[in-house]
Protein backbone atom coordinates (compact mmCIF):
# COMPACT_ATOMS: atom_id res chain seq x y z
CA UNK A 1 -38.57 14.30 -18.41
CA UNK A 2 -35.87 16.68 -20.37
CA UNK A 3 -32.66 16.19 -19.92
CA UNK A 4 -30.19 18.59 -19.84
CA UNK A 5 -27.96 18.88 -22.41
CA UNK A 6 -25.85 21.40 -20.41
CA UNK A 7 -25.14 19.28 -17.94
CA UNK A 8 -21.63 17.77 -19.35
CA UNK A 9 -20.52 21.16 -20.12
CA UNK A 10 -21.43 21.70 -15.90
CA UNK A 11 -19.77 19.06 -15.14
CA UNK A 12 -16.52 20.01 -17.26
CA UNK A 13 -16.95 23.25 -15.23
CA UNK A 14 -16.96 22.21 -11.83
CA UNK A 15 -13.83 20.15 -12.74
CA UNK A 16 -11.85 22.76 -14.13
CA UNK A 17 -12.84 25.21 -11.20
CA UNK A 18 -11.41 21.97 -8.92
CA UNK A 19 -7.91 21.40 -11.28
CA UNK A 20 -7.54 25.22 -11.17
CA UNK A 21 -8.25 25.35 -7.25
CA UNK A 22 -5.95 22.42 -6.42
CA UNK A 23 -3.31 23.95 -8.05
CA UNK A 24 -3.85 27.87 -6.89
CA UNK A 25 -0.74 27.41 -4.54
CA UNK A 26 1.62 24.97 -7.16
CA UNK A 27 4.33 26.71 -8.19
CA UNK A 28 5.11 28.02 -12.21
CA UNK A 29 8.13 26.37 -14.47
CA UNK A 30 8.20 28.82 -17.05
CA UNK A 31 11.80 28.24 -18.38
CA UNK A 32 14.77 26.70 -18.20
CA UNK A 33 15.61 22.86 -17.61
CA UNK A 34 14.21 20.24 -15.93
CA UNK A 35 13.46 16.94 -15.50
CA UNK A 36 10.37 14.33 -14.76
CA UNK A 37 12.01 11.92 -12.88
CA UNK A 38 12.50 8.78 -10.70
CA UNK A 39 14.96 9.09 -6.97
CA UNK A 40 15.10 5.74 -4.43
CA UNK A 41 15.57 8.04 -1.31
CA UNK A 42 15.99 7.05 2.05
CA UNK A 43 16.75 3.85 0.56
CA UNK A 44 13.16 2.41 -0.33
CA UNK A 45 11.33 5.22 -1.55
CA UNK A 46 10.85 4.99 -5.34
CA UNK A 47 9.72 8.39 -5.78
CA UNK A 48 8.51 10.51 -9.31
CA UNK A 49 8.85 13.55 -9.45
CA UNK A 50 10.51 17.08 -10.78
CA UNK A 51 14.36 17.78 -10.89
CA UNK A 52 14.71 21.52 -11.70
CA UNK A 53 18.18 22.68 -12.70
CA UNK A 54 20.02 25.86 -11.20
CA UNK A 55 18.71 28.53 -14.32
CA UNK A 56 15.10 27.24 -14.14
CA UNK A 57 12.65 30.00 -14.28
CA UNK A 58 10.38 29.16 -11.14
CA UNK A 59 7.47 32.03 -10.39
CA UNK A 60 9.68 34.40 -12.17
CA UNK A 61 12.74 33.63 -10.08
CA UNK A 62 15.71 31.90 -11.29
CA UNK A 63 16.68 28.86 -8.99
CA UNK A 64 20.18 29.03 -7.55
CA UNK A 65 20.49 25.27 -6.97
CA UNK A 66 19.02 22.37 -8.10
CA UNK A 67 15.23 21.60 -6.52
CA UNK A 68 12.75 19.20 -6.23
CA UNK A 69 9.07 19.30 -6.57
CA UNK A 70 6.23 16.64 -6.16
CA UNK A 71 4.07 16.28 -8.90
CA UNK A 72 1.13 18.59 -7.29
CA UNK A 73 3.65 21.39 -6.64
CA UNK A 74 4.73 22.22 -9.96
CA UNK A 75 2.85 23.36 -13.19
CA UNK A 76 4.54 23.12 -16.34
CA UNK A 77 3.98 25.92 -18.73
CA UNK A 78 3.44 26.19 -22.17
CA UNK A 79 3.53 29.97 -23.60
CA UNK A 80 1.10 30.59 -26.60
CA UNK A 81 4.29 30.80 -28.74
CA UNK A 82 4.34 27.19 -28.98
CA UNK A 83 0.84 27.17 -31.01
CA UNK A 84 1.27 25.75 -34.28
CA UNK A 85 -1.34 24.72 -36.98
CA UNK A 86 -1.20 21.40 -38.10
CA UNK A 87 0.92 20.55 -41.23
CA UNK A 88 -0.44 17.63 -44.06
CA UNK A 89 1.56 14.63 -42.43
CA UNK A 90 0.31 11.08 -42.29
CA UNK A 91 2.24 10.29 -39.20
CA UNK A 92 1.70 13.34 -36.97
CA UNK A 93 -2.37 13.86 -37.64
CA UNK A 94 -3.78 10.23 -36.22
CA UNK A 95 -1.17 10.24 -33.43
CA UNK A 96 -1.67 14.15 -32.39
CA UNK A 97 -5.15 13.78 -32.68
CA UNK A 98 -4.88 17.23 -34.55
CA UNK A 99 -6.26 17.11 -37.85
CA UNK A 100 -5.08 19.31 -40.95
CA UNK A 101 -4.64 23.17 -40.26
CA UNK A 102 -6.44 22.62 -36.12
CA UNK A 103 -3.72 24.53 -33.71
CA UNK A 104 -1.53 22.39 -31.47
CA UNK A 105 0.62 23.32 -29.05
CA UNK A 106 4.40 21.51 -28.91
CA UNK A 107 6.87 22.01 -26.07
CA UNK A 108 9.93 20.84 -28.24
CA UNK A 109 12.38 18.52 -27.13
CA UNK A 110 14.98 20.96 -27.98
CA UNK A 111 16.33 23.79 -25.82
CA UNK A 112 14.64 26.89 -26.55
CA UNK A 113 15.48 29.87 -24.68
CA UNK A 114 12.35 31.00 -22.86
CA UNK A 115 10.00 27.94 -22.30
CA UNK A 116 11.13 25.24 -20.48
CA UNK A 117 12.91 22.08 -21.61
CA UNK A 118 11.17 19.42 -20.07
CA UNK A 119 13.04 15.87 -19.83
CA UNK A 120 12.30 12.68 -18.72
CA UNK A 121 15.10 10.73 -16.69
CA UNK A 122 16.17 7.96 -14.80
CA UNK A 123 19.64 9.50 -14.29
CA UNK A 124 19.10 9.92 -10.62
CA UNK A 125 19.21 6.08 -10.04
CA UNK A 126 21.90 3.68 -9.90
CA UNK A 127 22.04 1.66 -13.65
CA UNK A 128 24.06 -1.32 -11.93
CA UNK A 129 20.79 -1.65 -8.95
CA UNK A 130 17.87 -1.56 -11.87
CA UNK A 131 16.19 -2.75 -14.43
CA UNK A 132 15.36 -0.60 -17.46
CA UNK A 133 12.29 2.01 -16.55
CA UNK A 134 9.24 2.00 -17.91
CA UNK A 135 7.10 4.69 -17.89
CA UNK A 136 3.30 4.22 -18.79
CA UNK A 137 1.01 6.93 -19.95
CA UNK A 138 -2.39 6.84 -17.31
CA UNK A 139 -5.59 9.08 -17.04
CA UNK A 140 -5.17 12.66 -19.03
CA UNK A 141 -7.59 15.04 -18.47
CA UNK A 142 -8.04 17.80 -21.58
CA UNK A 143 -9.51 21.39 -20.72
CA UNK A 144 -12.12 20.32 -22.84
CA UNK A 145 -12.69 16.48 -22.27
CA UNK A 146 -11.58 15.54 -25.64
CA UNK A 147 -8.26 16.72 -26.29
CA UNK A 148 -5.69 14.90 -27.18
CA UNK A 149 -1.84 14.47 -26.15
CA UNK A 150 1.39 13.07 -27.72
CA UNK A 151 4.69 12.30 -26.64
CA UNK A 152 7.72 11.59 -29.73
CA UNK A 153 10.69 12.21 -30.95
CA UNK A 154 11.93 13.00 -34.36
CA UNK A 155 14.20 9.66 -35.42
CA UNK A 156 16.34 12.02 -37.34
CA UNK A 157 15.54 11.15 -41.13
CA UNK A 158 12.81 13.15 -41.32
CA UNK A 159 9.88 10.50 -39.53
CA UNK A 160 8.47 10.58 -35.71
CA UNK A 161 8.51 7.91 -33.33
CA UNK A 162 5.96 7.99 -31.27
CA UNK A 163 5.38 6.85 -27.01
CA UNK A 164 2.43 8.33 -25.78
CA UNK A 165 -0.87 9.06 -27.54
CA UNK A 166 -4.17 9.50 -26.25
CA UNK A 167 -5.79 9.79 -30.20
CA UNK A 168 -4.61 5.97 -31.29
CA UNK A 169 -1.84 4.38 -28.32
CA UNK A 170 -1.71 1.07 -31.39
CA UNK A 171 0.89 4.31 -33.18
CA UNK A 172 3.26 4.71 -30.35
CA UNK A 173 6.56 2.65 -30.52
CA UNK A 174 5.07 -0.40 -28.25
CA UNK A 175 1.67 -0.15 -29.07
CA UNK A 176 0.71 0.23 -25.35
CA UNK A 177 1.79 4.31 -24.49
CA UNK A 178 4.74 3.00 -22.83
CA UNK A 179 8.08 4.59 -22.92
CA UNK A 180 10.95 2.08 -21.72
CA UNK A 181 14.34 4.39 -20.81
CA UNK A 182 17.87 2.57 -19.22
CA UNK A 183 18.49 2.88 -15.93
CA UNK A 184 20.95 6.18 -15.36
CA UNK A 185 19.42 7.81 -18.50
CA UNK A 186 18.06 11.17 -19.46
CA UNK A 187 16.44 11.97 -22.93
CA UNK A 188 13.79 14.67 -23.68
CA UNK A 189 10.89 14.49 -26.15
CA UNK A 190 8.20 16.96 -27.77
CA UNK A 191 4.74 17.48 -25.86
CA UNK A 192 1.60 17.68 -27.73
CA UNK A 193 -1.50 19.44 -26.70
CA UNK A 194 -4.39 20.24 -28.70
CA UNK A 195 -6.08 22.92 -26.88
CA UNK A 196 -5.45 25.58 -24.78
CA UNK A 197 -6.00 25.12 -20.50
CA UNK A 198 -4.82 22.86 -17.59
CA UNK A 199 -3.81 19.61 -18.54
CA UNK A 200 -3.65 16.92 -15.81
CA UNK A 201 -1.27 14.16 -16.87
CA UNK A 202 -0.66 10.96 -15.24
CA UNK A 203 2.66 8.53 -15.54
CA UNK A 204 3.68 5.65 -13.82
CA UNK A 205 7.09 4.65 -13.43
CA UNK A 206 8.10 1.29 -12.68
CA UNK A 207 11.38 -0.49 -12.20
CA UNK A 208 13.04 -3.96 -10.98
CA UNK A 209 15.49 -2.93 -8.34
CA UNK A 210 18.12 -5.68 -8.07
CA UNK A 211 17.66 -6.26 -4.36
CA UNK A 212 13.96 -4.35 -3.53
CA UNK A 213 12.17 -6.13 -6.63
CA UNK A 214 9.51 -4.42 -8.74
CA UNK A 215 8.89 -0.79 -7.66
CA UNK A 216 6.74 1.62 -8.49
CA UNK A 217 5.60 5.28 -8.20
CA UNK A 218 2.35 6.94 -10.26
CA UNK A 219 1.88 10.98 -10.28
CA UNK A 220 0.22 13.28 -12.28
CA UNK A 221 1.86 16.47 -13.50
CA UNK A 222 0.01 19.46 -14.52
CA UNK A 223 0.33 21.53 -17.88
CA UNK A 224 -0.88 25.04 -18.51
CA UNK A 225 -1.24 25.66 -22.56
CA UNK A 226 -2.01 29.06 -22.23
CA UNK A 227 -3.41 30.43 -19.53
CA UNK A 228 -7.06 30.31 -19.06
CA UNK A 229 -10.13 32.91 -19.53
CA UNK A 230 -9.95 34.81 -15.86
CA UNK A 231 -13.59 33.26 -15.18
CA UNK A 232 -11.98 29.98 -14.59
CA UNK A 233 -10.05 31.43 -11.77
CA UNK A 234 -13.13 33.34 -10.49
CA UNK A 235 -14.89 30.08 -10.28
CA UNK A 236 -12.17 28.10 -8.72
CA UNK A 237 -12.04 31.00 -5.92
CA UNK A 238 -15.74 30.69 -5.44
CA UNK A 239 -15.73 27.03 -5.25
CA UNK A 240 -12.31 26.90 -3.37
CA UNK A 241 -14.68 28.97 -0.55
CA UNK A 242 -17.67 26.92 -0.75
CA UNK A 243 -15.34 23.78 0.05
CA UNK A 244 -12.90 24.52 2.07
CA UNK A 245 -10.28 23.51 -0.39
CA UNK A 246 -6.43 24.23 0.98
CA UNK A 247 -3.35 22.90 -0.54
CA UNK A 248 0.00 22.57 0.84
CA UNK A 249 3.25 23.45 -1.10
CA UNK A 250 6.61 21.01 -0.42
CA UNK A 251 9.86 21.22 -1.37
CA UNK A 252 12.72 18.62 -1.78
CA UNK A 253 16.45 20.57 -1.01
C-alpha cells in the first residue's frame, strides 16, 4: 500500500483551520501596552492571564481603563514590519532557530509606537506573600510545524541572554526554558518567530504562596505574525460549520 505523503501537510491543515476557528471570536492587541501576567483573585485563584493598559489598541479601539483577558480571548499581533532577515551572529542563529539571511519576526522589548509592547509580570501579586515566579515555556505550535520561537533580552554590552527557545532550550539562561521573575515584578523581553501565521504558545506559571503553598496556573496565548492567506479563514469557516465549533468571549473589569 502507498502512503500518502500529503497527509502531514492535511493534517497541518485541519489544525490551522481549528487554531483559526477557536480564535474567530478572540479579540486583536494590535498596540499599546500590556502585560502576560499572574493575579490571586478571590483569594485562591492563581490565575495567568492578560493585563491591558488604558492606550492599548484592542480591535481598533483604544481601551479607556485597564482590562483583563484570558488567554483564549486575546491574540497578540505582530505587524509584518517586525520581519527582519537574520544577521551573522553566533548567539542569535542556534537559539532563534533562524539561520543566516531566513526572515524572523521580533516583537521588541522596547516601546515602539504602533505594535504592542508585550510584558511579562508578576507585579499584580503581593512580593511579601510569594516566592519568586517561574515561568516555564510548554507546547508551541508553529504555522508550519517546525518553526521556531525565542524569548531574550539584550544584557546591554552588546550579547543576548536567552529564556525560552524551542531550536536548543540547553542556550537559554537555565538550560530548561524557564524564566524565574521576583514576586511584584514587571520586565519585558523580545519575541521571536520564524514564520509568518498563528502561533499557539503555552506558559506555566508557578509560585510558593507563603500561606496557600505551591500554586500554579498554565495557558496558552496566541500570536498572529502576519496575518494569514484568506483560504485559512475560508477553511476554518467551513470546518467551524461542519463541527459546530462556538467560542465564548470573557472579560475581567
Amino acid at each position: 500500500m502507498k502512503s500518502n505523503k500529503n497527509h502531514p501537510h492535511i493534517l497541518l491543515g485541519i489544525m490551522s483551520a481549528f487554531i483559526a476557528a477557536n480564535s474567530a471570536q478572540a479579540a486583536l492587541w494590535t498596540a499599546g501596552h500590556g502585560d502576560l501576567g499572574v493575579a490571586l483573585e478571590d483569594g485562591t485563584d492563581f490565575h495567568f492571564h492578560a493585563h491591558l493598559h488604558t492606550g492599548a489598541i484592542v480591535d481598533g479601539v483604544a481601551l479607556t481603563e485597564d482590562e483583563e483577558y484570558d488567554a483564549g480571548d486575546i491574540i497578540i499581533n505582530v505587524p509584518e514590519s517586525l520581519k527582519a532577515s537574520m544577521p551573522n551572529n553566533t548567539t542569535l542563529i542556534p537559539a532563534t532557530g533562524a539561520a543566516e539571511g531566513e526572515d524572523i519576526w521580533i516583537l521588541p522589548q522596547s516601546n515602539t509606537v504602533g505594535i504592542p509592547f508585550v510584558g511579562i509580570a508578576s507585579e499584580e501579586l503581593e512580593a511579601s506573600d510569594w516566592s519568586s515566579i517561574t515561568f516555564t515555556l510548554g507546547t508551541v505550535t508553529s504555522p508550519s510545524g517546525s518553526g521556531d520561537f525565542s524569548l531574550w533580552q539584550g544584557d546591554g554590552f552588546g550579547g543576548f541572554n536567552f529564556y525560552f527557545s524551542t531550536a536548543d532550550a540547553s542556550l537559554t539562561e537555565n538550560g530548561n526554558n524557564t524564566l524565574i521573575v521576583g514576586a511584584g515584578g514587571h520586565d519585558h523581553h523580545n519575541f521571536g518567530f520564524t514564520e509568518a501565521g498563528t502561533w499557539l504558545i503555552e506558559l506555566t506559571a508557578s509560585a510558593t504562596h507563603d500561606t496557600l503553598g505551591l500554586m500554579s496556573d498554565t495557558q496558552t496565548f496566541t500570536f498572529n505574525v502576519v496575518p494569514e492567506p484568506s483560504s485559512y479563514a475560508a477553511l476554518a469557516g467551513l470546518l467551524a460549520l461542519a463541527c459546530g465549533i462556538t467560542r465564548r468571549r470573557t472579560h475581567r473589569a
